[in-house]
PDB file of N, CA and C in Angstrom:
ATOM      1  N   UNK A   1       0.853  -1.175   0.000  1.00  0.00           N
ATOM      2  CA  UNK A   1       0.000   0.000   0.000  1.00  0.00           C
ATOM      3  C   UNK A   1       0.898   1.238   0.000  1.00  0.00           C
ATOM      4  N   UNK A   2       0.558   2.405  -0.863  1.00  0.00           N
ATOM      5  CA  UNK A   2       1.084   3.372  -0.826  1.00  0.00           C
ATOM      6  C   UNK A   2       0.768   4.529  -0.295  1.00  0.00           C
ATOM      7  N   UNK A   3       0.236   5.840  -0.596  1.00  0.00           N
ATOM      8  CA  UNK A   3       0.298   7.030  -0.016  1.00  0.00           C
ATOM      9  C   UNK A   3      -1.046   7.043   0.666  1.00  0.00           C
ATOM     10  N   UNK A   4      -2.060   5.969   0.629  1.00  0.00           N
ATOM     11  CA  UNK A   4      -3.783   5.688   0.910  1.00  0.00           C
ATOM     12  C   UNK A   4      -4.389   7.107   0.669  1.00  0.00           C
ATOM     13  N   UNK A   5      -3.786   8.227   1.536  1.00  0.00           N
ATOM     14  CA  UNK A   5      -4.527   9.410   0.929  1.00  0.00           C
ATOM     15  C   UNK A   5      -3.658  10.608   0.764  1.00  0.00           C
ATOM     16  N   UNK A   6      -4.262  11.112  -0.455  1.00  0.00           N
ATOM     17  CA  UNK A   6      -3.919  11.980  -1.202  1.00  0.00           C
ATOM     18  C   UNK A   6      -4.439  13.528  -0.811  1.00  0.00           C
ATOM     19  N   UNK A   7      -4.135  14.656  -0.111  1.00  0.00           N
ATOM     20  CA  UNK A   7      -4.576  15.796   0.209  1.00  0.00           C
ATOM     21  C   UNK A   7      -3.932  17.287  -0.179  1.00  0.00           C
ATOM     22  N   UNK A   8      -5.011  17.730  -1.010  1.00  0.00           N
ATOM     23  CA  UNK A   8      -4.627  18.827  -2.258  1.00  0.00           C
ATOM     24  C   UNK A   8      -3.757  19.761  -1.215  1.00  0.00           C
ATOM     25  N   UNK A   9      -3.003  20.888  -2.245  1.00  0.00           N
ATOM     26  CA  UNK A   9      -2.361  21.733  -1.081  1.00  0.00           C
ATOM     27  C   UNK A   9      -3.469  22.811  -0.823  1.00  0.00           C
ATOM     28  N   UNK A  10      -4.409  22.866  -1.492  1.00  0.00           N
ATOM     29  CA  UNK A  10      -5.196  23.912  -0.981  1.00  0.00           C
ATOM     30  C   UNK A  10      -6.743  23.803   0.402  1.00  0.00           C
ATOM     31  N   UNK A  11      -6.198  22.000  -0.006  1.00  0.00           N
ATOM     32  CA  UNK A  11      -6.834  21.394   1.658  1.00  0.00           C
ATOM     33  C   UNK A  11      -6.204  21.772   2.866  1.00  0.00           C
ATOM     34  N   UNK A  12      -4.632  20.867   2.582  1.00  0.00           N
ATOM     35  CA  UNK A  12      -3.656  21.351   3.621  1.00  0.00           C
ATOM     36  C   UNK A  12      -3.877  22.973   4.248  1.00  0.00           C
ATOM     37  N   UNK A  13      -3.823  23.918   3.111  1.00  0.00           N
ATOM     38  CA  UNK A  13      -3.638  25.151   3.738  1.00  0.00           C
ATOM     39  C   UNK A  13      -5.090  25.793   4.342  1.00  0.00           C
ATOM     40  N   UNK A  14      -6.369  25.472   4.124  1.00  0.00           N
ATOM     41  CA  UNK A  14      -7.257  25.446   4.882  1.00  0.00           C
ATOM     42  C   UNK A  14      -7.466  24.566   6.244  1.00  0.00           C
ATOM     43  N   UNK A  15      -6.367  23.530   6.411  1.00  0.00           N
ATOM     44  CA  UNK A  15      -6.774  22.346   7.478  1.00  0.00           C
ATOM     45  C   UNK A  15      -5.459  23.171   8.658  1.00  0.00           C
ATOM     46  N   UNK A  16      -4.701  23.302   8.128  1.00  0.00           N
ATOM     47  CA  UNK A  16      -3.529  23.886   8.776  1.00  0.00           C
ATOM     48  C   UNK A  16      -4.061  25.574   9.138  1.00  0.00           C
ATOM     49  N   UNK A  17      -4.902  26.528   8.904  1.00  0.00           N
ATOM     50  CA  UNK A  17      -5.286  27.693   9.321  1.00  0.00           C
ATOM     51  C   UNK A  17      -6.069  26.729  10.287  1.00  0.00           C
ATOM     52  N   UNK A  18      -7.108  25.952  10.274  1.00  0.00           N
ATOM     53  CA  UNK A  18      -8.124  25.475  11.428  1.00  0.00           C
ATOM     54  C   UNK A  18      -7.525  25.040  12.614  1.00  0.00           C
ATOM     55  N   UNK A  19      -6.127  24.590  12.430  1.00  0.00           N
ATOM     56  CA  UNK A  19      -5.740  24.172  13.303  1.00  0.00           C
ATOM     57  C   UNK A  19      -4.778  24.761  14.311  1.00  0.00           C
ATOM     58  N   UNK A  20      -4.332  26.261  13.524  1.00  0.00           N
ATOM     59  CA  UNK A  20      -3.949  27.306  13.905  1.00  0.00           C
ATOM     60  C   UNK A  20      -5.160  27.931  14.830  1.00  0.00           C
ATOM     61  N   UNK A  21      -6.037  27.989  14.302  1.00  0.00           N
ATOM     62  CA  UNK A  21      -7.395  28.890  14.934  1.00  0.00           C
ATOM     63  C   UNK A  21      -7.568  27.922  16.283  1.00  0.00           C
ATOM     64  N   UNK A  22      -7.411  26.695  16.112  1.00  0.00           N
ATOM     65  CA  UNK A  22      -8.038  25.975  17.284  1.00  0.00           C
ATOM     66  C   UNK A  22      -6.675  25.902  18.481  1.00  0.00           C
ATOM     67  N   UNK A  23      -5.365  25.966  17.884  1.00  0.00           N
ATOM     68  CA  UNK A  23      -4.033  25.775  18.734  1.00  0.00           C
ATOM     69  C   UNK A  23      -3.627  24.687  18.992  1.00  0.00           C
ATOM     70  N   UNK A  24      -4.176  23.735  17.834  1.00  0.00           N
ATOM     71  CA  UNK A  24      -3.982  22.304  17.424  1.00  0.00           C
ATOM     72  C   UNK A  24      -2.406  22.311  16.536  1.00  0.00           C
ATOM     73  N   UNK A  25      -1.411  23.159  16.096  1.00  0.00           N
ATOM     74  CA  UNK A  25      -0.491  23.442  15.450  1.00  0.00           C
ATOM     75  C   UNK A  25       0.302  21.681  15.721  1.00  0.00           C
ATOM     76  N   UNK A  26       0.539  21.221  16.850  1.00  0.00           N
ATOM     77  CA  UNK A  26       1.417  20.338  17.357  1.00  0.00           C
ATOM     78  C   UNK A  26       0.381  18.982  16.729  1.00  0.00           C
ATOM     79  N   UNK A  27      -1.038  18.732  16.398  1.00  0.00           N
ATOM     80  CA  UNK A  27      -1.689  17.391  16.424  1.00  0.00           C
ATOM     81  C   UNK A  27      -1.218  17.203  14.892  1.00  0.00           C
ATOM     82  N   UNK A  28      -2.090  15.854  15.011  1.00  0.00           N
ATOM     83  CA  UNK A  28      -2.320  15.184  13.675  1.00  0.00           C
ATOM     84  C   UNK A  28      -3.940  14.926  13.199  1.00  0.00           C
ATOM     85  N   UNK A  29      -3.912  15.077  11.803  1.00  0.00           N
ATOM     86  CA  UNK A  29      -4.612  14.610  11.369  1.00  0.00           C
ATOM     87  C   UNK A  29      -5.212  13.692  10.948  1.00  0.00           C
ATOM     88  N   UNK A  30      -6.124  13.666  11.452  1.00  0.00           N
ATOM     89  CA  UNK A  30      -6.839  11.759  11.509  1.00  0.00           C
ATOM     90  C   UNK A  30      -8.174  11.740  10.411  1.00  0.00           C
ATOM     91  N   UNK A  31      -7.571  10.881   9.910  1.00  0.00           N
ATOM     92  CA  UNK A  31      -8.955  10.905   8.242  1.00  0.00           C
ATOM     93  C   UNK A  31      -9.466   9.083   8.625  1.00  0.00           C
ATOM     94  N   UNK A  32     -10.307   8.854   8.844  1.00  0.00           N
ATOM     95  CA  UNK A  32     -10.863   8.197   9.425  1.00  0.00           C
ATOM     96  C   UNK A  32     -12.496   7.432   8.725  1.00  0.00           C
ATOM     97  N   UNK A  33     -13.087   6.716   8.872  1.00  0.00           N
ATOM     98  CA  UNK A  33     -13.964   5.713   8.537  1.00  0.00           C
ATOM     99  C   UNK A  33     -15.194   5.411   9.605  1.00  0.00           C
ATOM    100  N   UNK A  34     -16.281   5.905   9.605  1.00  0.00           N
ATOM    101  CA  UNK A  34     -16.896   5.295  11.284  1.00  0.00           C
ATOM    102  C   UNK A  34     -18.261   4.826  10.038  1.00  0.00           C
ATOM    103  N   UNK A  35     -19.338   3.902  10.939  1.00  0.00           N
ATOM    104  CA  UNK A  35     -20.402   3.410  10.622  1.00  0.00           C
ATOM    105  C   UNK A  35     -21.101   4.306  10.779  1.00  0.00           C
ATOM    106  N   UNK A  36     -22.303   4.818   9.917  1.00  0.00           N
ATOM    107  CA  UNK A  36     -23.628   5.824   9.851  1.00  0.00           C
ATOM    108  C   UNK A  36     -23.881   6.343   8.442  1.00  0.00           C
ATOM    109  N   UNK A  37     -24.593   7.440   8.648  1.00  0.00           N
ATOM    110  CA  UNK A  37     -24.452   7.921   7.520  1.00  0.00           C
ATOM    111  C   UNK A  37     -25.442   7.232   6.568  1.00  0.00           C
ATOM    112  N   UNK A  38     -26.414   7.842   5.136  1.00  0.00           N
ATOM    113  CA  UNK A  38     -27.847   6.988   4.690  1.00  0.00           C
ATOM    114  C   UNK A  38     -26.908   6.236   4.031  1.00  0.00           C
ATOM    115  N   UNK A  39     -25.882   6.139   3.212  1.00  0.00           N
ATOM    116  CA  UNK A  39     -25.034   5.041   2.746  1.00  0.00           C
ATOM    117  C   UNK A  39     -24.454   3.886   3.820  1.00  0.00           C
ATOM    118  N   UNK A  40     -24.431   3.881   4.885  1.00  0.00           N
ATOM    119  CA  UNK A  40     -23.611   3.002   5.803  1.00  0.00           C
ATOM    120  C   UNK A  40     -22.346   3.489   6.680  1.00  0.00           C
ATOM    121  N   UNK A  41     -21.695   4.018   5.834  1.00  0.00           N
ATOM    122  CA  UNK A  41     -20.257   4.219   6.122  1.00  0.00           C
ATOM    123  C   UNK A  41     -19.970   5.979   5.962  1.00  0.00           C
ATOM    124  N   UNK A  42     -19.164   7.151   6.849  1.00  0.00           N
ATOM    125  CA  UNK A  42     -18.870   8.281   6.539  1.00  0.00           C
ATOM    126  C   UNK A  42     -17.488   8.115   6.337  1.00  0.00           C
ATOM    127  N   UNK A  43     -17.262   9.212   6.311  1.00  0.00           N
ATOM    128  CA  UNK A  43     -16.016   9.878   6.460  1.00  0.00           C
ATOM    129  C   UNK A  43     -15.434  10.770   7.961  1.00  0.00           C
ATOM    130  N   UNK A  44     -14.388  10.834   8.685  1.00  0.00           N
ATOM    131  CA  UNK A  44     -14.673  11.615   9.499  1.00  0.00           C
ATOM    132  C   UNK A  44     -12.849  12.251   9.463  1.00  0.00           C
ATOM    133  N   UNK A  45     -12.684  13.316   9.733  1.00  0.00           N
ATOM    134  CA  UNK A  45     -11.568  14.269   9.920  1.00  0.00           C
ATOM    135  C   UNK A  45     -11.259  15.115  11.398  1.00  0.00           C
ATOM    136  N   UNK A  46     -10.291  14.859  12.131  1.00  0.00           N
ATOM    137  CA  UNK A  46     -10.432  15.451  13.453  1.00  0.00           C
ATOM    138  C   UNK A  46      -8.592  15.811  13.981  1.00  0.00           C
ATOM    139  N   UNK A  47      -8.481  16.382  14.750  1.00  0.00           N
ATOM    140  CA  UNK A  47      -6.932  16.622  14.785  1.00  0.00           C
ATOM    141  C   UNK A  47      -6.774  15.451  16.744  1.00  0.00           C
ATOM    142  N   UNK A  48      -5.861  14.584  16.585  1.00  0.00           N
ATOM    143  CA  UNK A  48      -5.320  13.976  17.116  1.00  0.00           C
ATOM    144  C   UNK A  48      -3.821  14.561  17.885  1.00  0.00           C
ATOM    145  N   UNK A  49      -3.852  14.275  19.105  1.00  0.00           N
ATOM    146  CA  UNK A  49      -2.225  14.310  19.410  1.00  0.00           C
ATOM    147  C   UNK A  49      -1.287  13.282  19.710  1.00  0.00           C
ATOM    148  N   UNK A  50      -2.523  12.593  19.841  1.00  0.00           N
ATOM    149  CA  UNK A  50      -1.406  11.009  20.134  1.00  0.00           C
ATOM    150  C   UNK A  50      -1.558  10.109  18.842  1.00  0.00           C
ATOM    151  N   UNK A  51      -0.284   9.113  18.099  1.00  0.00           N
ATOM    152  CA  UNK A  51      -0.364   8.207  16.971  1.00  0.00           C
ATOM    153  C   UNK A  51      -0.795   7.239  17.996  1.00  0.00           C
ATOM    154  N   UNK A  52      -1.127   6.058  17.522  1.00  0.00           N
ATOM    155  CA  UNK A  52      -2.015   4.497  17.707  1.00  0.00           C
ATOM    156  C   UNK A  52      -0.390   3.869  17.122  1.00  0.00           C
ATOM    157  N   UNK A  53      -0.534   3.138  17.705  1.00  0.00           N
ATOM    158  CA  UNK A  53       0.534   1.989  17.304  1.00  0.00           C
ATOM    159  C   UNK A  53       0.061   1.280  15.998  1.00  0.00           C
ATOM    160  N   UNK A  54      -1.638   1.132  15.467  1.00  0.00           N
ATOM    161  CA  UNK A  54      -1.567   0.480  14.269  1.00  0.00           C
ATOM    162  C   UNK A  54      -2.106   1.424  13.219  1.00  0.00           C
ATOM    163  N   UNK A  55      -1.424   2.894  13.555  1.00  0.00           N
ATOM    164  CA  UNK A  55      -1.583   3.998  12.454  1.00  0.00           C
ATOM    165  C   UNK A  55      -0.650   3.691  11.160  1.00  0.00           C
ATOM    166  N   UNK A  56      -0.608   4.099  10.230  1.00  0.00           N
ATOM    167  CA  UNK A  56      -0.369   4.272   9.246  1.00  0.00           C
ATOM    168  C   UNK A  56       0.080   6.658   9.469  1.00  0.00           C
ATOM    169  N   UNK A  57       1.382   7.056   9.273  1.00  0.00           N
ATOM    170  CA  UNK A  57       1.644   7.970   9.055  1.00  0.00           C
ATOM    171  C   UNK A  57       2.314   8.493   8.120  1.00  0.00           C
ATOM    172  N   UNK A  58       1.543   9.780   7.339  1.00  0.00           N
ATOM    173  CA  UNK A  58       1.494  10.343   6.205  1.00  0.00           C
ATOM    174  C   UNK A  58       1.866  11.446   6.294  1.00  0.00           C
ATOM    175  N   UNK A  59       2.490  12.530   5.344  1.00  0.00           N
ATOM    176  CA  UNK A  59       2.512  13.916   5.507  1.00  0.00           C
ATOM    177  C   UNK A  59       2.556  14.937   4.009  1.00  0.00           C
ATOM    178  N   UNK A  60       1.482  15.511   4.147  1.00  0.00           N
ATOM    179  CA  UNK A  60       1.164  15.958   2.889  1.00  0.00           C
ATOM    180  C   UNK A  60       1.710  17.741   2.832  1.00  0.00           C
ATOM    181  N   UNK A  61       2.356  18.427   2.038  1.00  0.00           N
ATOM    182  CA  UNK A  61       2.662  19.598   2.121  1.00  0.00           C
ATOM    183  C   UNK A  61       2.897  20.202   3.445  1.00  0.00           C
ATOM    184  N   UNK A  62       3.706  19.225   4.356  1.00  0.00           N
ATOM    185  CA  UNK A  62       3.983  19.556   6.246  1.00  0.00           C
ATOM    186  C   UNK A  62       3.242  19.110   7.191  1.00  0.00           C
ATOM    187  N   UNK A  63       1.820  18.440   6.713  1.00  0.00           N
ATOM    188  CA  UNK A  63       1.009  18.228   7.104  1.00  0.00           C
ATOM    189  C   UNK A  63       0.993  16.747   7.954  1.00  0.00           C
ATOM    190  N   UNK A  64       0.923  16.529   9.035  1.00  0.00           N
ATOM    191  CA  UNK A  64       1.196  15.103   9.557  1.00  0.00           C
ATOM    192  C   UNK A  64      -0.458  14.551   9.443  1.00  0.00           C
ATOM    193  N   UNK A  65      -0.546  13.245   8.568  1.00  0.00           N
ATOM    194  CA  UNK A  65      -1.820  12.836   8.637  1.00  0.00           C
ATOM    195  C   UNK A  65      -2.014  11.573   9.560  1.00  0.00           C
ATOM    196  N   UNK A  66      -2.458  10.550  10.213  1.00  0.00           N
ATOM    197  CA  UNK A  66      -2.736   9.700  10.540  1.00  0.00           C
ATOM    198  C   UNK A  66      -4.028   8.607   9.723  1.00  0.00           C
ATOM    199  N   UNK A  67      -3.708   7.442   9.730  1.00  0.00           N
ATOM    200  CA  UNK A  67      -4.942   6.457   9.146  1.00  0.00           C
ATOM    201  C   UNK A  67      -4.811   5.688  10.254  1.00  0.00           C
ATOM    202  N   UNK A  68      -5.597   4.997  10.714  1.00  0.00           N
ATOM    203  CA  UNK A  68      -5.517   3.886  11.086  1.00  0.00           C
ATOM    204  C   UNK A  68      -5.524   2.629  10.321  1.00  0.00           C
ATOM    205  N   UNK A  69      -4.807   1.577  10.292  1.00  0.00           N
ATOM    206  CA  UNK A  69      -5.015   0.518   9.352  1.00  0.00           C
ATOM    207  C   UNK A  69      -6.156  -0.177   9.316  1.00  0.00           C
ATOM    208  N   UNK A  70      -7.255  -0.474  10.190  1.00  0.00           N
ATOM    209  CA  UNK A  70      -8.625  -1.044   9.957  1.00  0.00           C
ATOM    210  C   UNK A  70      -8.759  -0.558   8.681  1.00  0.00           C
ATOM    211  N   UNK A  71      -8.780   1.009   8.612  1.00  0.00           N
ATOM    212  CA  UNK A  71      -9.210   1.846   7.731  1.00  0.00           C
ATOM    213  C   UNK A  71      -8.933   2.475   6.321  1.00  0.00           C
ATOM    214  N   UNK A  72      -6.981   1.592   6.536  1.00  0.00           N
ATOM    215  CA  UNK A  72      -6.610   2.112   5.079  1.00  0.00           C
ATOM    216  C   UNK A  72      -6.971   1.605   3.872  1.00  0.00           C
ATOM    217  N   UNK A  73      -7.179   0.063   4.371  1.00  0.00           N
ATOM    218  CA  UNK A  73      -7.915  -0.386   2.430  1.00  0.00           C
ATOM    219  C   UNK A  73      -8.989   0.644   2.285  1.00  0.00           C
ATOM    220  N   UNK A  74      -9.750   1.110   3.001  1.00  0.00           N
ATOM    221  CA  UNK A  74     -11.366   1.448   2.329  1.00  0.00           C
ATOM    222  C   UNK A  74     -10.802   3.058   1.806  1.00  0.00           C
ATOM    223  N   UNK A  75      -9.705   3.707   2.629  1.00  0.00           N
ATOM    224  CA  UNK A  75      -9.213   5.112   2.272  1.00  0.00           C
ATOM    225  C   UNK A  75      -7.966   5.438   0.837  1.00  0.00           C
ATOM    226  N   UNK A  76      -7.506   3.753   0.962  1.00  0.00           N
ATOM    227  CA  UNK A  76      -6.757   3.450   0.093  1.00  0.00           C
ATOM    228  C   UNK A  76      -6.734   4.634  -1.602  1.00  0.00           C
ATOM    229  N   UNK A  77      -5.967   5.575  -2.404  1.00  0.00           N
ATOM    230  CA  UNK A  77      -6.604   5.769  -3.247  1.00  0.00           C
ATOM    231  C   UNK A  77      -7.436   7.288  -2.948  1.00  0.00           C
ATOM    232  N   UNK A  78      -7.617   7.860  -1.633  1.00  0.00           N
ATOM    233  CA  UNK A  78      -8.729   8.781  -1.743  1.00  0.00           C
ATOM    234  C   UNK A  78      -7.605   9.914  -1.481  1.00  0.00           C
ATOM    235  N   UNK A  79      -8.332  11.344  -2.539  1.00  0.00           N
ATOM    236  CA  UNK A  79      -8.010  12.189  -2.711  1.00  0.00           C
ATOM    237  C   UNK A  79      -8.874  13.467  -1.629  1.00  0.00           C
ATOM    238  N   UNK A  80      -8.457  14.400  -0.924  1.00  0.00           N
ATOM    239  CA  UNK A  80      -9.033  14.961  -0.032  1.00  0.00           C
ATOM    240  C   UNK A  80      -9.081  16.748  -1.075  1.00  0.00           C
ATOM    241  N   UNK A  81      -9.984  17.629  -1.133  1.00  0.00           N
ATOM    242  CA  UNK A  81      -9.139  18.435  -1.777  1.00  0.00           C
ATOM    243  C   UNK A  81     -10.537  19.691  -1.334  1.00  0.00           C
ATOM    244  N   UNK A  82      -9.823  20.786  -1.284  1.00  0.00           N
ATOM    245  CA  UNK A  82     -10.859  22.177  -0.712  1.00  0.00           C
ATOM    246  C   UNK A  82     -11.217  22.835  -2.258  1.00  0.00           C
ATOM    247  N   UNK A  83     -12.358  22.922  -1.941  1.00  0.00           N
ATOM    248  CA  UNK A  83     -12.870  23.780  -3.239  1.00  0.00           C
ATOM    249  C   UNK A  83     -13.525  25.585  -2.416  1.00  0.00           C
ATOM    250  N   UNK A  84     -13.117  25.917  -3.387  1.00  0.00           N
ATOM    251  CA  UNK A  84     -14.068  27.504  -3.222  1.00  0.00           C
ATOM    252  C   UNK A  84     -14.953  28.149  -4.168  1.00  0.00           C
ATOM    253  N   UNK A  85     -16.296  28.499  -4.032  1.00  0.00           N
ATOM    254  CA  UNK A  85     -17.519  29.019  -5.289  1.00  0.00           C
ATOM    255  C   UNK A  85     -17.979  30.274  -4.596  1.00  0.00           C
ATOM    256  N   UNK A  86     -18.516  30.633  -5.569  1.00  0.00           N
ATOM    257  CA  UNK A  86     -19.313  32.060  -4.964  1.00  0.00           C
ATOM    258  C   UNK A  86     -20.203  31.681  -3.701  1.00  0.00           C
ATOM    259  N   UNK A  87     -20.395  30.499  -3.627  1.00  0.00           N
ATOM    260  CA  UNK A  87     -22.035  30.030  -2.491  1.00  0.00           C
ATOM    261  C   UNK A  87     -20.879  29.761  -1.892  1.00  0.00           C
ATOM    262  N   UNK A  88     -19.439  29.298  -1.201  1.00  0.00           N
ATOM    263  CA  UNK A  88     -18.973  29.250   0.001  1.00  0.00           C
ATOM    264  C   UNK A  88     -17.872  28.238  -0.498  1.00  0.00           C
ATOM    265  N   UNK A  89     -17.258  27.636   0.229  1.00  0.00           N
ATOM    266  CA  UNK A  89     -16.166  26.409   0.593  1.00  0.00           C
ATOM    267  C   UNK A  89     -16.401  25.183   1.187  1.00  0.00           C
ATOM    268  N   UNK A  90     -15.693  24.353   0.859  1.00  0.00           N
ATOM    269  CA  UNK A  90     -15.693  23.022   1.940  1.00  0.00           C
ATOM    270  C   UNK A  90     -14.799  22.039   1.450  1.00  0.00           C
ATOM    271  N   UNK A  91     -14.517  20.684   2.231  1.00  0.00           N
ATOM    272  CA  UNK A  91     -13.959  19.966   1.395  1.00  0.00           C
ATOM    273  C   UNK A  91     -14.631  18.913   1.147  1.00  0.00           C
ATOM    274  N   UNK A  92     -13.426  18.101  -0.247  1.00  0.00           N
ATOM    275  CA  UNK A  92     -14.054  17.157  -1.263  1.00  0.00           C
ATOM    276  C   UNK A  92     -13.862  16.237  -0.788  1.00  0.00           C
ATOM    277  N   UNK A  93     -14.379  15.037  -0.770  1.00  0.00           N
ATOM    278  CA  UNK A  93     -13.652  13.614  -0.829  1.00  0.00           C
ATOM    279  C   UNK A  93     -14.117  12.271  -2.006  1.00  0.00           C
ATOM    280  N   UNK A  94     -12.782  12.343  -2.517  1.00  0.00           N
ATOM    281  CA  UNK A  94     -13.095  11.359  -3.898  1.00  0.00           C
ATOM    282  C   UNK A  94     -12.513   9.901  -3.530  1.00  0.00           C
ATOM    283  N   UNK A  95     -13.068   9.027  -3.409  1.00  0.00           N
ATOM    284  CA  UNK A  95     -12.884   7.799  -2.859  1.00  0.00           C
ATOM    285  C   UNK A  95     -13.235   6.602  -3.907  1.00  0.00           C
ATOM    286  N   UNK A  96     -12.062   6.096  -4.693  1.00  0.00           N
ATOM    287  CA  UNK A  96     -12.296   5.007  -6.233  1.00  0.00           C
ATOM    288  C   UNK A  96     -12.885   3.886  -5.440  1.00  0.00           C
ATOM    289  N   UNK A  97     -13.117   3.774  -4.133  1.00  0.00           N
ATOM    290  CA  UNK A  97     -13.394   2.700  -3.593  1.00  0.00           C
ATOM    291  C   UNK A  97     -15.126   2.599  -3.362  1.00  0.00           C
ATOM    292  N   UNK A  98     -16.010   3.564  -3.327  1.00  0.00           N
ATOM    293  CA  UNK A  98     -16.818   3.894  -2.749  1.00  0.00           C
ATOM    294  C   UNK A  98     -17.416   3.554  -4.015  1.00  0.00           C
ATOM    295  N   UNK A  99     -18.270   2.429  -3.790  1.00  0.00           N
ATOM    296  CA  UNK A  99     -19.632   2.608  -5.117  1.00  0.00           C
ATOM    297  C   UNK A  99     -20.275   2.814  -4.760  1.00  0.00           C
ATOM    298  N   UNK A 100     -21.223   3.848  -4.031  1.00  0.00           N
ATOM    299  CA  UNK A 100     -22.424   4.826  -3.284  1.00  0.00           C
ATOM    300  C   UNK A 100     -21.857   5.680  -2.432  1.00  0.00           C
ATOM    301  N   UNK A 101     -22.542   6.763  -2.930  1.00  0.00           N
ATOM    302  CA  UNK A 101     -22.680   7.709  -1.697  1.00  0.00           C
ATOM    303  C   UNK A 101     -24.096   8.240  -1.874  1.00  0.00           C
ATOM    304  N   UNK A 102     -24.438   9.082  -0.879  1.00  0.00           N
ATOM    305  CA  UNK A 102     -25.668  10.311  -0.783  1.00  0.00           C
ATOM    306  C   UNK A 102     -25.060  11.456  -1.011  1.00  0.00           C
ATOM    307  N   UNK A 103     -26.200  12.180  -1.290  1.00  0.00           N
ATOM    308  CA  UNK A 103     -26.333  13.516  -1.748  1.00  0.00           C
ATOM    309  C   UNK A 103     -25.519  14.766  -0.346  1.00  0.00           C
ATOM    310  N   UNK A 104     -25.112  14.013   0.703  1.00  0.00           N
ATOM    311  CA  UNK A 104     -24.042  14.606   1.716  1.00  0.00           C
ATOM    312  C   UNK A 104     -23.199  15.125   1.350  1.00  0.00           C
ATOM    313  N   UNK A 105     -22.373  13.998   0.632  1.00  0.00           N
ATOM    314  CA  UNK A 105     -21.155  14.395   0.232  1.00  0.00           C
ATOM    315  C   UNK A 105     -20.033  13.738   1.416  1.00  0.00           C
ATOM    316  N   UNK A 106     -20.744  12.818   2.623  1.00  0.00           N
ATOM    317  CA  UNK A 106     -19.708  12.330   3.508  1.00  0.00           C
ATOM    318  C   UNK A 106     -20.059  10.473   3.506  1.00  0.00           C
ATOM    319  N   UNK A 107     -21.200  10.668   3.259  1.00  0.00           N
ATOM    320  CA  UNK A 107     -21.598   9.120   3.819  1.00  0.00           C
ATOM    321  C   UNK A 107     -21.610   8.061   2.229  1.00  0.00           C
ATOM    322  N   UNK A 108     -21.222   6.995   2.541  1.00  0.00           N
ATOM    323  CA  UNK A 108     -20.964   5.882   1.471  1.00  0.00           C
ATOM    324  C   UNK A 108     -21.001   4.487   1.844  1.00  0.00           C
ATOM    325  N   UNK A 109     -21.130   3.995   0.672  1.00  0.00           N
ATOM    326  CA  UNK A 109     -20.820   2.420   0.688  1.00  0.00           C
ATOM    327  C   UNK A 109     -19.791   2.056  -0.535  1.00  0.00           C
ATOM    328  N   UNK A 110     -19.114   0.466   0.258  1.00  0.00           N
ATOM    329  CA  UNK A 110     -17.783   0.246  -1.196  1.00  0.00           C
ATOM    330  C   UNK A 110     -18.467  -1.184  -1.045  1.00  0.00           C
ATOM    331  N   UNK A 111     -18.106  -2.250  -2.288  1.00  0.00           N
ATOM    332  CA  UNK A 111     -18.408  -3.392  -2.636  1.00  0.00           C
ATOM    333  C   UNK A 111     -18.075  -4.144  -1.316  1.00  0.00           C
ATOM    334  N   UNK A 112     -17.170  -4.035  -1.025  1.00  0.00           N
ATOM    335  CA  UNK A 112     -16.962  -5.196   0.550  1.00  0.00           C
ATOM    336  C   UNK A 112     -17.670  -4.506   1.279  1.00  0.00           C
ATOM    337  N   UNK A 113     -17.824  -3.224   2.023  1.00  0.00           N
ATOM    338  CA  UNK A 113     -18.080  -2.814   3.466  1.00  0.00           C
ATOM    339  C   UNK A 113     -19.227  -2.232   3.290  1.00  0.00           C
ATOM    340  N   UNK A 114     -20.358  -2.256   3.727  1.00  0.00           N
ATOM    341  CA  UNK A 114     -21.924  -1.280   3.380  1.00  0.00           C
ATOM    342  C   UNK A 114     -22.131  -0.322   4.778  1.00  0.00           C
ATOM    343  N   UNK A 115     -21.144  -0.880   6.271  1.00  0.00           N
ATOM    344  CA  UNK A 115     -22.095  -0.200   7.531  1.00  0.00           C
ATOM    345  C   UNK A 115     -23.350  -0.763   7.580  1.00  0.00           C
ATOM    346  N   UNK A 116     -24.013   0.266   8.462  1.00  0.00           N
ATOM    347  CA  UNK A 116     -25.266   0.673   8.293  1.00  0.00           C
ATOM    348  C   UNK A 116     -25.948   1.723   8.325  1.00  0.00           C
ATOM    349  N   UNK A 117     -26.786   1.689   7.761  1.00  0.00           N
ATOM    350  CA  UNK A 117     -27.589   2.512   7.063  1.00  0.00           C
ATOM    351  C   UNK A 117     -28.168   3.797   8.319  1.00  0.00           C
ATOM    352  N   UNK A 118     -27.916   5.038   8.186  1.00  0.00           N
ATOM    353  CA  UNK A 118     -28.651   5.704   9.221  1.00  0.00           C
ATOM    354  C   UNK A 118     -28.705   7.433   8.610  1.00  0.00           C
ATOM    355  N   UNK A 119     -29.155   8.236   9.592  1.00  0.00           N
ATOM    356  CA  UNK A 119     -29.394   9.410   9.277  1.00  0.00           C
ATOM    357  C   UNK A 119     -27.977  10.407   8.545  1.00  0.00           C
ATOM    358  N   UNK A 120     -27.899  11.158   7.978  1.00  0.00           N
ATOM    359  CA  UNK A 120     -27.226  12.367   7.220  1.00  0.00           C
ATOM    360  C   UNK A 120     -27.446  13.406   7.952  1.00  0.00           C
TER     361      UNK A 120
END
């Protein structure tokens, strides 16, 4: 397995101001997998200070990321990336693994793993 995820620099530099704002400068970033969501499965992003012994560690444009390995086949492949439009910002997540999602934009299902099924 290689880089599992991929995060644009214009993610980084929006994830790295949040984490400035919050005084998270020292954590990591944890891109992560939990059950819910009307597809089964989300996405979840949160700043960490401690690694897990069965992390997987990444670093994208300075950026220290964390996976956990439960989680890297299903993240395997996914590209993270910030967009900006006249109606506002947020970020993307493109996942070759995911054959469903909802109209969220967080919650999914891939051929092996479905979750279960719950609210958006």
């Amino acid at each position: 397995m290689t880089q599992i995820v991929d995060i644009t620099e214009s993610a980084v530099f929006h994830i790295k101001e949040m984490m400035k704002n919050n005084e998270e400068e020292n954590s990591y970033l944890r891109v992560s997998i939990k059950g819910g969501g009307c597809s089964g499965l989300t996405y979840g992003m949160g700043f960490d200070t401690e690694k897990q012994e069965d992390d997987f560690e990444l670093n994208e444009f300075g950026l220290n990321i964390i996976v956990s390995k439960a989680d890297a086949d299903i993240l395997n492949g996914t590209v993270i990336d910030y967009k900006q439009s006249l109606m506002g910002g947020g970020f993307t997540i493109d996942n070759p693994n995911a054959t469903a999602s909802c109209g969220c934009g967080t919650s999914f299902r891939t051929a092996t793993k479905a979750g279960t099924p719950g609210n958006c």
